[in-house]
C-alpha atoms as a PDB file:
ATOM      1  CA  UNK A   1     107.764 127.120 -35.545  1.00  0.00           C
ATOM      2  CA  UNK A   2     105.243 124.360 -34.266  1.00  0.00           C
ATOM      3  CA  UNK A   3     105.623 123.371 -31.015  1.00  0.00           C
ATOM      4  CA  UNK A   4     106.950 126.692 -29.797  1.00  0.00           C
ATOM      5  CA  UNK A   5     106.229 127.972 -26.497  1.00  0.00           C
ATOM      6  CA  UNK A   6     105.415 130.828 -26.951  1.00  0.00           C
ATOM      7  CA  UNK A   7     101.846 132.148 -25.520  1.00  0.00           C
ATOM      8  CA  UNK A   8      99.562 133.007 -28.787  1.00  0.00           C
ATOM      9  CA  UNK A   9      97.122 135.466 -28.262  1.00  0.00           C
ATOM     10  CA  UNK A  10      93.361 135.531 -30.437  1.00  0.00           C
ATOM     11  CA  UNK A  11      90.098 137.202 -30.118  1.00  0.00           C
ATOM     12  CA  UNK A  12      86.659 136.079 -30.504  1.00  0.00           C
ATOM     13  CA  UNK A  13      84.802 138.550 -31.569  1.00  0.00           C
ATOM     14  CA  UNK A  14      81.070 137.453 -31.616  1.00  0.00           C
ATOM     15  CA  UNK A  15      77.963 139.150 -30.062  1.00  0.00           C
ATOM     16  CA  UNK A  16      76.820 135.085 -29.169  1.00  0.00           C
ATOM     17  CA  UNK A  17      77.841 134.340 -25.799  1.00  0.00           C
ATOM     18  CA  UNK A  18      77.580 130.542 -26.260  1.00  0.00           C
ATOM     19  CA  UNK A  19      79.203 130.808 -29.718  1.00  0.00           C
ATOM     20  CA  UNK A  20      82.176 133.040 -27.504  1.00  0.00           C
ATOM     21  CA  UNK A  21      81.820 130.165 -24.640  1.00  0.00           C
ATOM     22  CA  UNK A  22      81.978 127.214 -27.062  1.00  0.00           C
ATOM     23  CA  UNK A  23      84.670 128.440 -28.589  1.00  0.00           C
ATOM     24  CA  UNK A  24      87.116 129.416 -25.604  1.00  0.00           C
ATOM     25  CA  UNK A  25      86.178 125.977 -24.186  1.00  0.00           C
ATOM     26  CA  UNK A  26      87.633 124.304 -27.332  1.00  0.00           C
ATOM     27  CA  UNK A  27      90.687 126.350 -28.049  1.00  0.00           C
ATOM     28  CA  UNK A  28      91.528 126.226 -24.175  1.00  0.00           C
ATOM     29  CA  UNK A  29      95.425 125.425 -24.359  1.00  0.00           C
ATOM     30  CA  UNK A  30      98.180 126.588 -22.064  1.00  0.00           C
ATOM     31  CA  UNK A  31      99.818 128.776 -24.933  1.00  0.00           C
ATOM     32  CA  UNK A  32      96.674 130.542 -26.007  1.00  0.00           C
ATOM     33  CA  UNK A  33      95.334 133.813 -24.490  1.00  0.00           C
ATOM     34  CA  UNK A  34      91.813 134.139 -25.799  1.00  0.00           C
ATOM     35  CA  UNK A  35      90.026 137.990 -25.800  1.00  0.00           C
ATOM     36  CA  UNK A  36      86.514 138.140 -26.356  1.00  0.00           C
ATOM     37  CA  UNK A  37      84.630 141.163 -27.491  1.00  0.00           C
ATOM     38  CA  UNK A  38      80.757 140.882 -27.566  1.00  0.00           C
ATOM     39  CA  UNK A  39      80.497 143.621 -30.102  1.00  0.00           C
ATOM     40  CA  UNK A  40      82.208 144.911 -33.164  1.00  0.00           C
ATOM     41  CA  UNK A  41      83.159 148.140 -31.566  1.00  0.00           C
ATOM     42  CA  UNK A  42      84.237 146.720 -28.560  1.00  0.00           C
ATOM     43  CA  UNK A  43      86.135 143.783 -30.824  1.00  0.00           C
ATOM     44  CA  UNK A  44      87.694 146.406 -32.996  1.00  0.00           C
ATOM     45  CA  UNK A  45      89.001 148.207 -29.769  1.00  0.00           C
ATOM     46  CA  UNK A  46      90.287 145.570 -28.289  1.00  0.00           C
ATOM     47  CA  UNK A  47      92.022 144.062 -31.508  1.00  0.00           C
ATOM     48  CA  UNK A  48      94.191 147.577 -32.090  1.00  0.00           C
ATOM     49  CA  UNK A  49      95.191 147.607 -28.215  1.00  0.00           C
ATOM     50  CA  UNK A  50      95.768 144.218 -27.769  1.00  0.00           C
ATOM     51  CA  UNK A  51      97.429 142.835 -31.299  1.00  0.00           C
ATOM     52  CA  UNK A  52      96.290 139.303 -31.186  1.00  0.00           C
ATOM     53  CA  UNK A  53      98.304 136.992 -34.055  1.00  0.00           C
ATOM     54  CA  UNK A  54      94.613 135.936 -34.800  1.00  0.00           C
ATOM     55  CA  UNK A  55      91.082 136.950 -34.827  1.00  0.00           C
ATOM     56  CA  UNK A  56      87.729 134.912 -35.448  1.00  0.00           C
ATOM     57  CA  UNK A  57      85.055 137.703 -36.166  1.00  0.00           C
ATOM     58  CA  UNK A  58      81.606 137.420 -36.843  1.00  0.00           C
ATOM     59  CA  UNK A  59      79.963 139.208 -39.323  1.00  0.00           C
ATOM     60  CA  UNK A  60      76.350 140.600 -38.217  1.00  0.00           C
ATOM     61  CA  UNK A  61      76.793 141.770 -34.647  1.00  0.00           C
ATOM     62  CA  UNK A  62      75.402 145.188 -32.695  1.00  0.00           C
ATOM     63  CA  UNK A  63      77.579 148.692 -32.459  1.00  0.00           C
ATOM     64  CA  UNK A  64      79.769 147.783 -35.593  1.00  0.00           C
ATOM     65  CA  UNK A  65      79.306 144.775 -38.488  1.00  0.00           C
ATOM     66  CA  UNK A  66      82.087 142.322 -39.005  1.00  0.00           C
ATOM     67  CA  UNK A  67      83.089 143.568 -42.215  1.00  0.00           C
ATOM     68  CA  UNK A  68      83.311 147.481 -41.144  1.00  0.00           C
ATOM     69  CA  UNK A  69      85.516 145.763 -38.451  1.00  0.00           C
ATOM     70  CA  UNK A  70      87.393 143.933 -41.334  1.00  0.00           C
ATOM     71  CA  UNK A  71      87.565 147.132 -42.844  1.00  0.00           C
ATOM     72  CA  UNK A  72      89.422 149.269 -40.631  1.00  0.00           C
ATOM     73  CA  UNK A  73      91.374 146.652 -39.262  1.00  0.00           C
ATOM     74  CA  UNK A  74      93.172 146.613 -42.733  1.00  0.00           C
ATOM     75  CA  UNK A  75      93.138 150.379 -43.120  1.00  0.00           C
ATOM     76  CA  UNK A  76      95.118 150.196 -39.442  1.00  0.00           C
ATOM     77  CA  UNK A  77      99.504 149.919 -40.303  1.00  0.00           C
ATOM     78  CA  UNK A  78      99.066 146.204 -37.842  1.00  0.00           C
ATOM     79  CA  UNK A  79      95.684 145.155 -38.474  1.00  0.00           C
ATOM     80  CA  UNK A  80      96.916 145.418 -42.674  1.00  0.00           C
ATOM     81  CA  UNK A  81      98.546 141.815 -41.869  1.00  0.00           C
ATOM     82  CA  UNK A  82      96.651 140.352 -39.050  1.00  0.00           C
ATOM     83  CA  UNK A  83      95.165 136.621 -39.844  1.00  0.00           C
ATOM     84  CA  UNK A  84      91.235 137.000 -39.731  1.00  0.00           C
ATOM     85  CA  UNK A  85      88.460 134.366 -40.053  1.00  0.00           C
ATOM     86  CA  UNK A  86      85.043 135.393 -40.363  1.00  0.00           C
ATOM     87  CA  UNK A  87      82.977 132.688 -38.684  1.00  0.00           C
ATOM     88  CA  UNK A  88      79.450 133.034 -39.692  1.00  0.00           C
ATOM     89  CA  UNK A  89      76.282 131.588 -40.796  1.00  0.00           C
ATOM     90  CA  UNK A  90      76.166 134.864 -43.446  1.00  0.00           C
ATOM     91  CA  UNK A  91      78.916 133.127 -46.178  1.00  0.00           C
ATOM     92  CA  UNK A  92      76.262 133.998 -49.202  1.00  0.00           C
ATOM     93  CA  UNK A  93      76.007 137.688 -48.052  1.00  0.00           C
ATOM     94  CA  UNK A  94      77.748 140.218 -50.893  1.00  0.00           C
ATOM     95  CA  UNK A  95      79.934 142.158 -48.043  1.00  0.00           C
ATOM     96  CA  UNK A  96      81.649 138.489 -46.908  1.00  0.00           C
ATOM     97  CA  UNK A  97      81.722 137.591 -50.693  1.00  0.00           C
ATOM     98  CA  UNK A  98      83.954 140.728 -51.483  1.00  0.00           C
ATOM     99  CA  UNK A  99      85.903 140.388 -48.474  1.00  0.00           C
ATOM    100  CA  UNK A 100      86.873 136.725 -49.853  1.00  0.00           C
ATOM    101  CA  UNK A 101      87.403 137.860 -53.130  1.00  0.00           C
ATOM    102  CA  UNK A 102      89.877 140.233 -51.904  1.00  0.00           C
ATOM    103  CA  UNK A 103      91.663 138.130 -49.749  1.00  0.00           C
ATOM    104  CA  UNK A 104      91.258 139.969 -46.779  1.00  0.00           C
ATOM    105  CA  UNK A 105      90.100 137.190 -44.993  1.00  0.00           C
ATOM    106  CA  UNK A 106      89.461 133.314 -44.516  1.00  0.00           C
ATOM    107  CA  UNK A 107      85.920 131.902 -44.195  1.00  0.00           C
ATOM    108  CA  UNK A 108      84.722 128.782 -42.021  1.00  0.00           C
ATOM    109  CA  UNK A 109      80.483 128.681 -41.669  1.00  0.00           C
ATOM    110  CA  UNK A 110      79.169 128.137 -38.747  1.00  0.00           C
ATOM    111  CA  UNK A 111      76.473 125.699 -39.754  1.00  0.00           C
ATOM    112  CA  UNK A 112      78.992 123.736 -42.097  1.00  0.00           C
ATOM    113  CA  UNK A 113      82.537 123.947 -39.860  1.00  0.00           C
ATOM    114  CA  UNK A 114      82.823 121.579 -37.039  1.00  0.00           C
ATOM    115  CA  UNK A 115      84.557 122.696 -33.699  1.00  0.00           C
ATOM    116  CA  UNK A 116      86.970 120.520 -35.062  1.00  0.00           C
ATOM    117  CA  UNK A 117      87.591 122.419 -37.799  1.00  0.00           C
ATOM    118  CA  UNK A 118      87.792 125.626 -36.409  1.00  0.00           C
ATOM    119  CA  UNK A 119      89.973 124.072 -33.573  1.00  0.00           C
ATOM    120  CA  UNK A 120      92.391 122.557 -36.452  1.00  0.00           C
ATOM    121  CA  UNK A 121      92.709 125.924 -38.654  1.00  0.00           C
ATOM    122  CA  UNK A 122      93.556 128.012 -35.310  1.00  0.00           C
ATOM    123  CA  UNK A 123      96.416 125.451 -34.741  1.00  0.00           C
ATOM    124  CA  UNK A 124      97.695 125.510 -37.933  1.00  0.00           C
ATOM    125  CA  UNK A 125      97.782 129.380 -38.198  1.00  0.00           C
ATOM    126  CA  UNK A 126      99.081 130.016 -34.387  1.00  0.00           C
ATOM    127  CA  UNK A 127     101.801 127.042 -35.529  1.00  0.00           C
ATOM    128  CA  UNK A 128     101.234 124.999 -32.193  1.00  0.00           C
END
């Protein structure tokens, strides 16, 4: 319900610290509790311990590529229904295309989303 006060919890997953910095500085709000993972190993990891409601994921990153993270997140009994947005400059690339197709995911472009954007769609999803 919006408004609740209930802490949220996401995780940036992006191997860019600014993009990870820029991010967290924007979504900065007393009922959010932002992870960050610089890798997709390390995102993946912390995604099935951790079980935020939300996770913005880039797509070409060291150790593990966004969509083999998408991947077993869904094959995982939680990370079937977890909200994911890929955020990445890579929309055009056949992996993100499928993953779209499919539904397994929402897509915002980094070099066509604003901050506010992003900002707006993590509200609306989180409900706050």
């Amino acid at each position: 319900m919006p408004g609740s006060t209930q802490v949220k919890k996401i995780l940036i997953v992006d191997d860019e610290e600014p993009i990870r910095v820029f991010l967290r500085s924007n979504l900065k709000n007393e009922n959010i509790n932002i992870l960050e993972a610089s890798n997709g190993e390390d995102g993946l990891s912390l995604a099935l311990k951790e079980r935020p409601q939300l996770i913005l994921l880039d797509v070409i990153m060291p150790k593990m590529h966004g969509i083999e993270v998408l991947n077993r997140l869904r094959g995982d009994e939680w990370g079937k229904n977890v909200h994911v947005i890929l955020v990445t400059n890579y929309a055009q690339d056949p992996r993100v295309v499928e993953a779209i197709d499919k539904d397994l995911c929402e897509l915002l472009e980094k070099g066509r989303s604003t901050i506010e954007d992003i900002v707006s769609r993590v509200k609306d999803i989180l409900e706050i």
